[in-house]
PDB file of N, CA and C in Angstrom:
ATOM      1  N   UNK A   1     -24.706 -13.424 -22.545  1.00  0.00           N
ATOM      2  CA  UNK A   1     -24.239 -13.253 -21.185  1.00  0.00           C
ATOM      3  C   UNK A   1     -22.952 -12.441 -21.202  1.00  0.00           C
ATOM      4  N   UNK A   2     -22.801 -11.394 -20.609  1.00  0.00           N
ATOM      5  CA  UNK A   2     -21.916 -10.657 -20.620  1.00  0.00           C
ATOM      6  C   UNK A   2     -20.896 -10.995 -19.608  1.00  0.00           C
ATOM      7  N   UNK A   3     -19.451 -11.257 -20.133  1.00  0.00           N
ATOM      8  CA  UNK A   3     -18.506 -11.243 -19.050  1.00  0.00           C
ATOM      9  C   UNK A   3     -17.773 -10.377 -18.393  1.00  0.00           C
ATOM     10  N   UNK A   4     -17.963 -10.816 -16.765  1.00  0.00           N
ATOM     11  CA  UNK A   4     -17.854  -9.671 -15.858  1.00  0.00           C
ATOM     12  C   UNK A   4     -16.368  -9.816 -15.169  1.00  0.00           C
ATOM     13  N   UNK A   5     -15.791  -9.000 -15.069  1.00  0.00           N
ATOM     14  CA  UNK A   5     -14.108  -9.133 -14.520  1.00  0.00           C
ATOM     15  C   UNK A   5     -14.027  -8.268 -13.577  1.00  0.00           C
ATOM     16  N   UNK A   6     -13.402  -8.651 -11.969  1.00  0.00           N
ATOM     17  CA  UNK A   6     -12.979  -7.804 -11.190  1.00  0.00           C
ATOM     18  C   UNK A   6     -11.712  -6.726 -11.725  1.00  0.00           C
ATOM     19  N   UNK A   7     -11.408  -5.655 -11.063  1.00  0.00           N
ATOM     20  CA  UNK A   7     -10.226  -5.167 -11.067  1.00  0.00           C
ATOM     21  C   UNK A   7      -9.174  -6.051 -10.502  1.00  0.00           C
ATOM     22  N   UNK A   8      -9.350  -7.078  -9.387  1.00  0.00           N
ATOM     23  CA  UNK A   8      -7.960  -7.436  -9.432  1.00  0.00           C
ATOM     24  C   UNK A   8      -7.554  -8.546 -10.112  1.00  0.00           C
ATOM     25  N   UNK A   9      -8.794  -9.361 -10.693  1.00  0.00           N
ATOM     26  CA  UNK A   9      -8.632 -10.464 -11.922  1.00  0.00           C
ATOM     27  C   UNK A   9      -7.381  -9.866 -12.967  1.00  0.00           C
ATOM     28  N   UNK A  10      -8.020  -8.126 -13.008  1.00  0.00           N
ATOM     29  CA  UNK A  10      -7.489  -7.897 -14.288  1.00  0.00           C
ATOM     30  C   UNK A  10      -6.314  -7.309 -14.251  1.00  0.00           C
ATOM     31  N   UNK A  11      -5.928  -6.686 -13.331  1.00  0.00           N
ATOM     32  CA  UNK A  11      -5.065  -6.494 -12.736  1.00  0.00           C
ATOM     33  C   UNK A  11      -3.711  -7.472 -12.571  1.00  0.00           C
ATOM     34  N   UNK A  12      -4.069  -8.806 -11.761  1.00  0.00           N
ATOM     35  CA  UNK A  12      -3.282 -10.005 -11.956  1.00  0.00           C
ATOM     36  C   UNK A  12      -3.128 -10.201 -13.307  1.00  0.00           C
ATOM     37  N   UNK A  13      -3.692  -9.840 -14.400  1.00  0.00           N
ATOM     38  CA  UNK A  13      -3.120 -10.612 -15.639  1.00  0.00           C
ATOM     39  C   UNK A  13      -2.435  -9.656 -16.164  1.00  0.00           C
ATOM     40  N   UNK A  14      -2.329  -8.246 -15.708  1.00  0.00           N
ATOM     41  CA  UNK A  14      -1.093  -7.388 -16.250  1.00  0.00           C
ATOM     42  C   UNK A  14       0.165  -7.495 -15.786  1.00  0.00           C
ATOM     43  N   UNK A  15      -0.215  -7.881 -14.413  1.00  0.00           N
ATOM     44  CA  UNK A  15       1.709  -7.944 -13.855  1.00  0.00           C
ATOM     45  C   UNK A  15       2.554  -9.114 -14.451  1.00  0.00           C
ATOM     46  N   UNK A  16       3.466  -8.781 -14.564  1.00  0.00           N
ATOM     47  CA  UNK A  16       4.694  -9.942 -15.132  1.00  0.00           C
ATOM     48  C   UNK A  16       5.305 -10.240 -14.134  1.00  0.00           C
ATOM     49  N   UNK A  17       6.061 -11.470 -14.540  1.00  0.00           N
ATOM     50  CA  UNK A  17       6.931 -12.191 -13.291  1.00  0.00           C
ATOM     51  C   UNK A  17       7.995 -11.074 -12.887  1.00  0.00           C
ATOM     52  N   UNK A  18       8.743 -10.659 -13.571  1.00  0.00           N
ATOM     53  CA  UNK A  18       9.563  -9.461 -13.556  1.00  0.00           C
ATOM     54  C   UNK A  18       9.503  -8.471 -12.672  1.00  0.00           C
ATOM     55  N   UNK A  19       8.251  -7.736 -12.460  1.00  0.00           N
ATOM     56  CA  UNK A  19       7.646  -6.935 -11.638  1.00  0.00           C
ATOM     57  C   UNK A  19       7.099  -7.417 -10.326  1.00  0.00           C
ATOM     58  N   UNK A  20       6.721  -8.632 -10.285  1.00  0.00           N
ATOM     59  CA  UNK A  20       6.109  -8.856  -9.239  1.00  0.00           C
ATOM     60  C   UNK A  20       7.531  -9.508  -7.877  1.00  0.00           C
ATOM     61  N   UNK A  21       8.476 -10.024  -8.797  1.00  0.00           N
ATOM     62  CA  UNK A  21      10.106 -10.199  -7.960  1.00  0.00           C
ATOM     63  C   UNK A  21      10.244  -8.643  -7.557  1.00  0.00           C
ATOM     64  N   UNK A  22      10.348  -7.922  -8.179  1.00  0.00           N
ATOM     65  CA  UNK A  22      11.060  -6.584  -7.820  1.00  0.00           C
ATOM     66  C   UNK A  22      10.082  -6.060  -6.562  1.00  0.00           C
ATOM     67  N   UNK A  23       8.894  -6.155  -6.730  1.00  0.00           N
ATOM     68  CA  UNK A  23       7.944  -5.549  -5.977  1.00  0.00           C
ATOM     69  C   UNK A  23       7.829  -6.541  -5.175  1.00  0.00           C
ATOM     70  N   UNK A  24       7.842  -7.535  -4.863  1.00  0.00           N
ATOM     71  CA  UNK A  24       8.628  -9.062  -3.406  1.00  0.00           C
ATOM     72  C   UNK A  24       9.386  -8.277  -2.542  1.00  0.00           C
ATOM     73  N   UNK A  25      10.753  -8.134  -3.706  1.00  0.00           N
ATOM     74  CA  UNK A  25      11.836  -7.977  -2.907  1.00  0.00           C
ATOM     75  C   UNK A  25      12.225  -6.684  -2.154  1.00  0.00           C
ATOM     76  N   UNK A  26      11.515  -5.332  -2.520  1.00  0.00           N
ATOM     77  CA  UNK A  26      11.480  -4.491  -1.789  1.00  0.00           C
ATOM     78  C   UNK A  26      10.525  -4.514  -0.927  1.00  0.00           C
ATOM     79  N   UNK A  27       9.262  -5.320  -0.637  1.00  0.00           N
ATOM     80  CA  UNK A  27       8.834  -5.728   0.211  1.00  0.00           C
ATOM     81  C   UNK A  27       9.466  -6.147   1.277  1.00  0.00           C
ATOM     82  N   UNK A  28       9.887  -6.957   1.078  1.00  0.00           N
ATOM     83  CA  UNK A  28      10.929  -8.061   1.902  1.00  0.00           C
ATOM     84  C   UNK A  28      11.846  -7.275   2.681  1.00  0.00           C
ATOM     85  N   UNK A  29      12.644  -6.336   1.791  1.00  0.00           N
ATOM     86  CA  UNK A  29      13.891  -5.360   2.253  1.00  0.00           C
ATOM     87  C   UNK A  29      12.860  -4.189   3.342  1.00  0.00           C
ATOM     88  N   UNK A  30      11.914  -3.681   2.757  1.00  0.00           N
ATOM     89  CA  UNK A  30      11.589  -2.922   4.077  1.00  0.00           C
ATOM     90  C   UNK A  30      10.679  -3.481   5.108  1.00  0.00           C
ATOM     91  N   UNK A  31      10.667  -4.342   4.937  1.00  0.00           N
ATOM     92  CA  UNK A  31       9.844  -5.318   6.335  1.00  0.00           C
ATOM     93  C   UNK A  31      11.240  -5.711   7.106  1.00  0.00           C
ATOM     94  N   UNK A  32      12.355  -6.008   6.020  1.00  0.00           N
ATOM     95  CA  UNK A  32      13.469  -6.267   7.359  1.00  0.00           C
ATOM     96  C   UNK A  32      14.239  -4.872   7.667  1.00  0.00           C
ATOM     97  N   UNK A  33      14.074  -3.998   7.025  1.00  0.00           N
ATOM     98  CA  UNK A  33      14.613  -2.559   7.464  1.00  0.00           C
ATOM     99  C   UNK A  33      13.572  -2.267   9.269  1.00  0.00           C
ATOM    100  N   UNK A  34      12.353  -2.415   8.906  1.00  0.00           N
ATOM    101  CA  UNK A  34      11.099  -1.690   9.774  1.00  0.00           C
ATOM    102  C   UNK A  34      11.463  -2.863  10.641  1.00  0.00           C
ATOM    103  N   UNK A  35      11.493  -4.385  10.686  1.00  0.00           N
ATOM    104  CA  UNK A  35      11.814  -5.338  11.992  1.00  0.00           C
ATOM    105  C   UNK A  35      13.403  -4.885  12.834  1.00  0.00           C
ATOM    106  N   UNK A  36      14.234  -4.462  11.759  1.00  0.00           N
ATOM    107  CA  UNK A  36      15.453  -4.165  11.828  1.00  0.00           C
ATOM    108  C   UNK A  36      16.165  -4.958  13.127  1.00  0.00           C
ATOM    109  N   UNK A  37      16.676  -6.338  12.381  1.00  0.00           N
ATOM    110  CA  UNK A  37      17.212  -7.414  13.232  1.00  0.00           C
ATOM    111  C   UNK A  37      18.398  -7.027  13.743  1.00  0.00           C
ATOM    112  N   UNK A  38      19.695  -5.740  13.348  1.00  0.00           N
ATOM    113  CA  UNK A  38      20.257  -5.288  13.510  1.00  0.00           C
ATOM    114  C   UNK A  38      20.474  -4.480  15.191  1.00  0.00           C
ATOM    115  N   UNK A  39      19.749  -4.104  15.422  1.00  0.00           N
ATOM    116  CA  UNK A  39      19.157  -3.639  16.764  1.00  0.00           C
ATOM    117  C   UNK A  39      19.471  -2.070  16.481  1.00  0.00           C
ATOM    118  N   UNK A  40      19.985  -1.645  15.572  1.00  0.00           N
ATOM    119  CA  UNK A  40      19.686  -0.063  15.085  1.00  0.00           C
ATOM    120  C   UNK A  40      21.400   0.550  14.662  1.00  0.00           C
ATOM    121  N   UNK A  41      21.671  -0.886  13.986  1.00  0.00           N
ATOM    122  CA  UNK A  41      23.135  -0.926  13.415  1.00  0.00           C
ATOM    123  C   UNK A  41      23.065  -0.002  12.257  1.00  0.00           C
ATOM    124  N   UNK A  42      22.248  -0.631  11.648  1.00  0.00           N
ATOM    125  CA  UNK A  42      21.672  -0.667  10.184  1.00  0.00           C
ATOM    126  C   UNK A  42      20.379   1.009   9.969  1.00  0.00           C
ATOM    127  N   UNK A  43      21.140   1.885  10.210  1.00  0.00           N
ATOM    128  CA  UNK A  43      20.128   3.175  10.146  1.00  0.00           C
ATOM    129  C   UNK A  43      20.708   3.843   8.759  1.00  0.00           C
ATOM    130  N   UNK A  44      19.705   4.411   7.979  1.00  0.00           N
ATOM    131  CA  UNK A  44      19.593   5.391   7.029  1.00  0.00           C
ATOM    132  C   UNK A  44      20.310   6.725   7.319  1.00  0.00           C
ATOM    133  N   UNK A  45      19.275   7.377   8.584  1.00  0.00           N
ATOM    134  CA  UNK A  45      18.643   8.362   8.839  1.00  0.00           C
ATOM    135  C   UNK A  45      18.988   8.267  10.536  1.00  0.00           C
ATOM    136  N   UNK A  46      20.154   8.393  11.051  1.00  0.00           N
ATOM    137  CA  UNK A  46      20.100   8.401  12.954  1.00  0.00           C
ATOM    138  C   UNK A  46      18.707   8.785  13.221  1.00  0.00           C
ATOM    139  N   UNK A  47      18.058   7.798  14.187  1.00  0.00           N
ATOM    140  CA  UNK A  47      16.665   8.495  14.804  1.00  0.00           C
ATOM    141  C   UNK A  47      17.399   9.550  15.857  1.00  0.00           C
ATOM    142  N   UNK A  48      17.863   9.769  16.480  1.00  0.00           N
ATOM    143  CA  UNK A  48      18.290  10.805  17.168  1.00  0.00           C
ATOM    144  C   UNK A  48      18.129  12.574  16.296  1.00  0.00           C
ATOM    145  N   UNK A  49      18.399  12.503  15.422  1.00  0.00           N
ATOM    146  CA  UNK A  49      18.171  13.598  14.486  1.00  0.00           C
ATOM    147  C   UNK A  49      16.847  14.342  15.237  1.00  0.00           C
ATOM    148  N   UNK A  50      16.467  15.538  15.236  1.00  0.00           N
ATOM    149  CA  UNK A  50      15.072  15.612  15.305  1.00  0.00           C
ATOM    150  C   UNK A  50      14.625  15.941  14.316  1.00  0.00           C
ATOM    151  N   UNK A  51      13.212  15.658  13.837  1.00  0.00           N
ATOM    152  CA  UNK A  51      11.974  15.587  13.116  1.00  0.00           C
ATOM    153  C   UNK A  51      12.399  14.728  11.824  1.00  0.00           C
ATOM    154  N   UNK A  52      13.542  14.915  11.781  1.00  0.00           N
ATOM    155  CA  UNK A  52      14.225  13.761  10.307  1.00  0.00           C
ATOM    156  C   UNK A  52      14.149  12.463  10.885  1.00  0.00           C
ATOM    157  N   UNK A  53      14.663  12.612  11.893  1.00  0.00           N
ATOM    158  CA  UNK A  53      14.974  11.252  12.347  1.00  0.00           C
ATOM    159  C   UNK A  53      14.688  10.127  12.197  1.00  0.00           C
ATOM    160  N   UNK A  54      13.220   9.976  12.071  1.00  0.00           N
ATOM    161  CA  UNK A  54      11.971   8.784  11.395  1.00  0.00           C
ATOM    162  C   UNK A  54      11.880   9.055  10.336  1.00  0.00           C
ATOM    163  N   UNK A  55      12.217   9.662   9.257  1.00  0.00           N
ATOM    164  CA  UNK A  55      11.951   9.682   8.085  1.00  0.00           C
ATOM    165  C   UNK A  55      12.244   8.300   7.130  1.00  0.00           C
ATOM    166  N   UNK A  56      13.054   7.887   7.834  1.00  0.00           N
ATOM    167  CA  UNK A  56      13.361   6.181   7.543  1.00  0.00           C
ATOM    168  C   UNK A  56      12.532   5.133   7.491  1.00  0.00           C
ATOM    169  N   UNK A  57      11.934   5.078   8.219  1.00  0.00           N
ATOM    170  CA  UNK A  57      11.233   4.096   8.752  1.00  0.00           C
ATOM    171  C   UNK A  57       9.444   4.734   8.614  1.00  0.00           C
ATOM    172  N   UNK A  58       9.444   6.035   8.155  1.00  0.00           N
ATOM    173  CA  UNK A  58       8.424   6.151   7.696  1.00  0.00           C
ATOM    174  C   UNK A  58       8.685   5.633   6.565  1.00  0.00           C
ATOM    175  N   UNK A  59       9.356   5.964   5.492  1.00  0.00           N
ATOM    176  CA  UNK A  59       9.192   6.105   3.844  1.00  0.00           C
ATOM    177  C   UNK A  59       9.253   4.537   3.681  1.00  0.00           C
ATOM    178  N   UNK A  60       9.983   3.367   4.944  1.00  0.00           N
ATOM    179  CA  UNK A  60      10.217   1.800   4.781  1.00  0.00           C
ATOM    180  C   UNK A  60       8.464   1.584   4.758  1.00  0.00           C
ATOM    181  N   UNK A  61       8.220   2.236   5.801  1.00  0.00           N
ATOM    182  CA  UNK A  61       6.434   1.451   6.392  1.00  0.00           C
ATOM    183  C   UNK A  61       5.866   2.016   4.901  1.00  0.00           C
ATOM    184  N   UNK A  62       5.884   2.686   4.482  1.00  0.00           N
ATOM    185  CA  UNK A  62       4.653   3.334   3.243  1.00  0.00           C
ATOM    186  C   UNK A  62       5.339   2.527   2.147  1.00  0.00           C
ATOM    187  N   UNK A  63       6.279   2.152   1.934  1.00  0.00           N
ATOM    188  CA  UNK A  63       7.048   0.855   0.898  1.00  0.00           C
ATOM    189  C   UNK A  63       6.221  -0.185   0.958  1.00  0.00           C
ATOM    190  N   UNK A  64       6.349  -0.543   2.457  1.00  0.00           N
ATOM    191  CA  UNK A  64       5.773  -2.243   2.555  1.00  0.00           C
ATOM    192  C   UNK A  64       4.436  -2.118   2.748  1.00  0.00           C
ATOM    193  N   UNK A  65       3.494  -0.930   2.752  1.00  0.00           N
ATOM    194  CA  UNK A  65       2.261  -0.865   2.417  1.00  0.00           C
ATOM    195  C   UNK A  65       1.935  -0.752   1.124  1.00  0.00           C
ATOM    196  N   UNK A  66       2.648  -0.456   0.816  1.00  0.00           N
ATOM    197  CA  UNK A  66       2.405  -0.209  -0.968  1.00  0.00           C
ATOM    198  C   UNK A  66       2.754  -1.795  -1.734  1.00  0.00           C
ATOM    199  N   UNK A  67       3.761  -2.309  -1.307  1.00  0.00           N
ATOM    200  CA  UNK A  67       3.889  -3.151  -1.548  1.00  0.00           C
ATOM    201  C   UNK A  67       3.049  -4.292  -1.512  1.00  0.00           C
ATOM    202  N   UNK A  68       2.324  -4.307  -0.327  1.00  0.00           N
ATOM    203  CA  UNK A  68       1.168  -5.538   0.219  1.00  0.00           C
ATOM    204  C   UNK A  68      -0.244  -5.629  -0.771  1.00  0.00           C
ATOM    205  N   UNK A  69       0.083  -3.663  -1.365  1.00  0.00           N
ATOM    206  CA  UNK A  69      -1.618  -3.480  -1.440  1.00  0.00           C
ATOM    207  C   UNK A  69      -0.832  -4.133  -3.028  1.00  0.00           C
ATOM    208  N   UNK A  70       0.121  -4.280  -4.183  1.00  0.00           N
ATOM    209  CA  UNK A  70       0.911  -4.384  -5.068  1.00  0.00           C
ATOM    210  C   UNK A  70      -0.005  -5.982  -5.243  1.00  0.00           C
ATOM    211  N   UNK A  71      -0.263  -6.815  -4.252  1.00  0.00           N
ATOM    212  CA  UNK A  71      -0.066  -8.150  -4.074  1.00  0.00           C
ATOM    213  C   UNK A  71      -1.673  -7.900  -3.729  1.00  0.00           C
ATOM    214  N   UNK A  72      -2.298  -7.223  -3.198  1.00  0.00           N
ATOM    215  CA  UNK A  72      -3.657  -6.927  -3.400  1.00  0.00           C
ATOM    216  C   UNK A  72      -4.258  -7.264  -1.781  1.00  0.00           C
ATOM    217  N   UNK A  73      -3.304  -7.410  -0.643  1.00  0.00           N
ATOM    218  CA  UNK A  73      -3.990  -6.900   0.780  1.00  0.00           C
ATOM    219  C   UNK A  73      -3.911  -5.617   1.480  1.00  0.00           C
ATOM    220  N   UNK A  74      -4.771  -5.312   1.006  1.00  0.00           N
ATOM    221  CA  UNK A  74      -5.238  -3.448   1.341  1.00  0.00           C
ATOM    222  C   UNK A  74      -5.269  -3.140   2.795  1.00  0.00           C
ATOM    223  N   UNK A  75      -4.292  -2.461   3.477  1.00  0.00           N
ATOM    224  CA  UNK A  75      -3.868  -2.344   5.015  1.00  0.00           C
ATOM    225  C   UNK A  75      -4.752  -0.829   4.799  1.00  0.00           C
ATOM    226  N   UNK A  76      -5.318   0.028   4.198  1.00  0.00           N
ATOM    227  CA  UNK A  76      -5.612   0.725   4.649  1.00  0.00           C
ATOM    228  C   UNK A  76      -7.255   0.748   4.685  1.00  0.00           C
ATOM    229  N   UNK A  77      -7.350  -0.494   4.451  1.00  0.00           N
ATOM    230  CA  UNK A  77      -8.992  -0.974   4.857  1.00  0.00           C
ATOM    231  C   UNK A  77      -9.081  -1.152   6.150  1.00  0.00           C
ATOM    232  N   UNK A  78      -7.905  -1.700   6.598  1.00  0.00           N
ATOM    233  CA  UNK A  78      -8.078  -1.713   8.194  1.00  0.00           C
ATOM    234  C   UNK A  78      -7.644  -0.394   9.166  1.00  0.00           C
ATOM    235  N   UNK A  79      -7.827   0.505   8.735  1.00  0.00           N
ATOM    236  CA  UNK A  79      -7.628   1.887   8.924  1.00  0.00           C
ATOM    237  C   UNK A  79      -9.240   3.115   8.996  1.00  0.00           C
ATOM    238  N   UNK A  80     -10.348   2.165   8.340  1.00  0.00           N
ATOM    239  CA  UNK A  80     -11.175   2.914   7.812  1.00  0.00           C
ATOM    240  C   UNK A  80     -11.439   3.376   6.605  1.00  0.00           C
ATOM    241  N   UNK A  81     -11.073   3.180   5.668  1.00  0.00           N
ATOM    242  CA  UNK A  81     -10.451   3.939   4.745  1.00  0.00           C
ATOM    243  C   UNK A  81     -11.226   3.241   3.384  1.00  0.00           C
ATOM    244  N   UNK A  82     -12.180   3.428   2.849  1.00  0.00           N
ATOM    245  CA  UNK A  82     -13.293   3.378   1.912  1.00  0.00           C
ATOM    246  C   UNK A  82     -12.881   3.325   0.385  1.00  0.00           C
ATOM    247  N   UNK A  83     -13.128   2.185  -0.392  1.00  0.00           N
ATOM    248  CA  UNK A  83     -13.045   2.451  -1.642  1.00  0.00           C
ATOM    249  C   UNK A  83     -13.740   3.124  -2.502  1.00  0.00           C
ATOM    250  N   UNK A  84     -13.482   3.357  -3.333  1.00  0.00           N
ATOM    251  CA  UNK A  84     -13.769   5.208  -4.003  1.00  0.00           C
ATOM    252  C   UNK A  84     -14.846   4.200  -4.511  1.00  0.00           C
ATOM    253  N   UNK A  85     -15.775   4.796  -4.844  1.00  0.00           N
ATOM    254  CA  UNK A  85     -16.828   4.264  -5.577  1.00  0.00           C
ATOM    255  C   UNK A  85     -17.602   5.369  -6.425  1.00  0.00           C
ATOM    256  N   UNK A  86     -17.064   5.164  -7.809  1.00  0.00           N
ATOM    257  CA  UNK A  86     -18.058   6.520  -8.801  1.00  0.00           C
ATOM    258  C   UNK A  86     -18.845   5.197 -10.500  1.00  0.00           C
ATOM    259  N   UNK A  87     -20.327   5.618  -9.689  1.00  0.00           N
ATOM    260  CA  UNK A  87     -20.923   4.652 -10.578  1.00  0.00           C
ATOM    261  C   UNK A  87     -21.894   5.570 -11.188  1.00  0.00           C
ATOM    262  N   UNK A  88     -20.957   7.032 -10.861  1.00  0.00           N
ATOM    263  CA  UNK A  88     -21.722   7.602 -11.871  1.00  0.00           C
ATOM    264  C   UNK A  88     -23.333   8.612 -11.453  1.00  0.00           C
ATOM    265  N   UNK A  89     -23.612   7.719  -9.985  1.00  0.00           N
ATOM    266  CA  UNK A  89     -24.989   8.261  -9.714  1.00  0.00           C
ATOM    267  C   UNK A  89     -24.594   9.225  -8.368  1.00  0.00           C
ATOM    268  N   UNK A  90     -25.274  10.789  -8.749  1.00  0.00           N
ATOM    269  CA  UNK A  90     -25.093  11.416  -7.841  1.00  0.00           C
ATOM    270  C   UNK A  90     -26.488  11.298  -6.401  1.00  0.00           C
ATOM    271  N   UNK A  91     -26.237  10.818  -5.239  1.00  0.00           N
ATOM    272  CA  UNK A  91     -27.252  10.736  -4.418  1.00  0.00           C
ATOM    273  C   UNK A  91     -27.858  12.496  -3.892  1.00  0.00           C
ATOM    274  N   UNK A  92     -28.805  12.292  -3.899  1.00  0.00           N
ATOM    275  CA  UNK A  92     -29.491  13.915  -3.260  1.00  0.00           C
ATOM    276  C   UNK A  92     -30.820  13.932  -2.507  1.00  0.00           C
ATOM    277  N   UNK A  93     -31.174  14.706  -1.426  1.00  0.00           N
ATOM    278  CA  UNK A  93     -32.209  14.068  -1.177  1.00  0.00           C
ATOM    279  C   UNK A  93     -33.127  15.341  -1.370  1.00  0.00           C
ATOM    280  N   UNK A  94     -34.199  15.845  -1.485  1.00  0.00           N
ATOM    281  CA  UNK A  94     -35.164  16.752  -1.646  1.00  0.00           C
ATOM    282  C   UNK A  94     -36.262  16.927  -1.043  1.00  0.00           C
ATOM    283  N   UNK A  95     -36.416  18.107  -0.354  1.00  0.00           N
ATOM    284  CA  UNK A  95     -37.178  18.496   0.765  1.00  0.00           C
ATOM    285  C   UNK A  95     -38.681  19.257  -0.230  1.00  0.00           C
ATOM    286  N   UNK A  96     -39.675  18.761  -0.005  1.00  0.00           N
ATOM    287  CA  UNK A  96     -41.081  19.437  -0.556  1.00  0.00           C
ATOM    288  C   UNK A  96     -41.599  20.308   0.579  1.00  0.00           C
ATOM    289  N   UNK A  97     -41.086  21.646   0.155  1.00  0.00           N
ATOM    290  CA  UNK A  97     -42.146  22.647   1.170  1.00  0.00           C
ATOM    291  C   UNK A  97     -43.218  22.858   0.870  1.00  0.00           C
TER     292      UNK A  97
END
């Protein structure tokens, strides 16, 4: 019987405690940057700027997405957004004239 392992089984047994604090805590830091309890004390980047302006609070949101998917809840599944799947078999279909 052959044993079968997900990617994120295996995955979980590579991360160390070490990594997974660091990757918490910048979680944590840009979820409270992006809630920003401050009321817009606390800016990087003045949104007033133009086209820079959000660059803050973009690069926080793509942190704490990265971060979530780090911990293994994939936000861009709820987006549409398809896992790659290469098993190798190319599909084709063929027309007999």
């Amino acid at each position: 019987m052959e044993n079968h392992k997900t990617i994120a089984e295996d995955g979980a047994k590579k991360r160390s405690l070490g990594s997974s604090i660091v990757v918490g805590v910048l979680g944590a830091l840009s979820a409270v940057y992006l809630f920003n309890p401050t009321a817009g004390f606390l800016e990087l980047i003045p949104d007033n700027l133009p086209i820079i302006g959000n660059l803050d609070e973009a690069a926080a949101a793509a942190m704490l997405i990265s971060c979530l998917a780090y911990f293994g809840l994939d936000i861009g599944a709820l987006f549409g957004r398809k896992p790659k799947k290469d098993d190798g078999v190319i599909d084709v279909e063929v027309e007999d004239r």
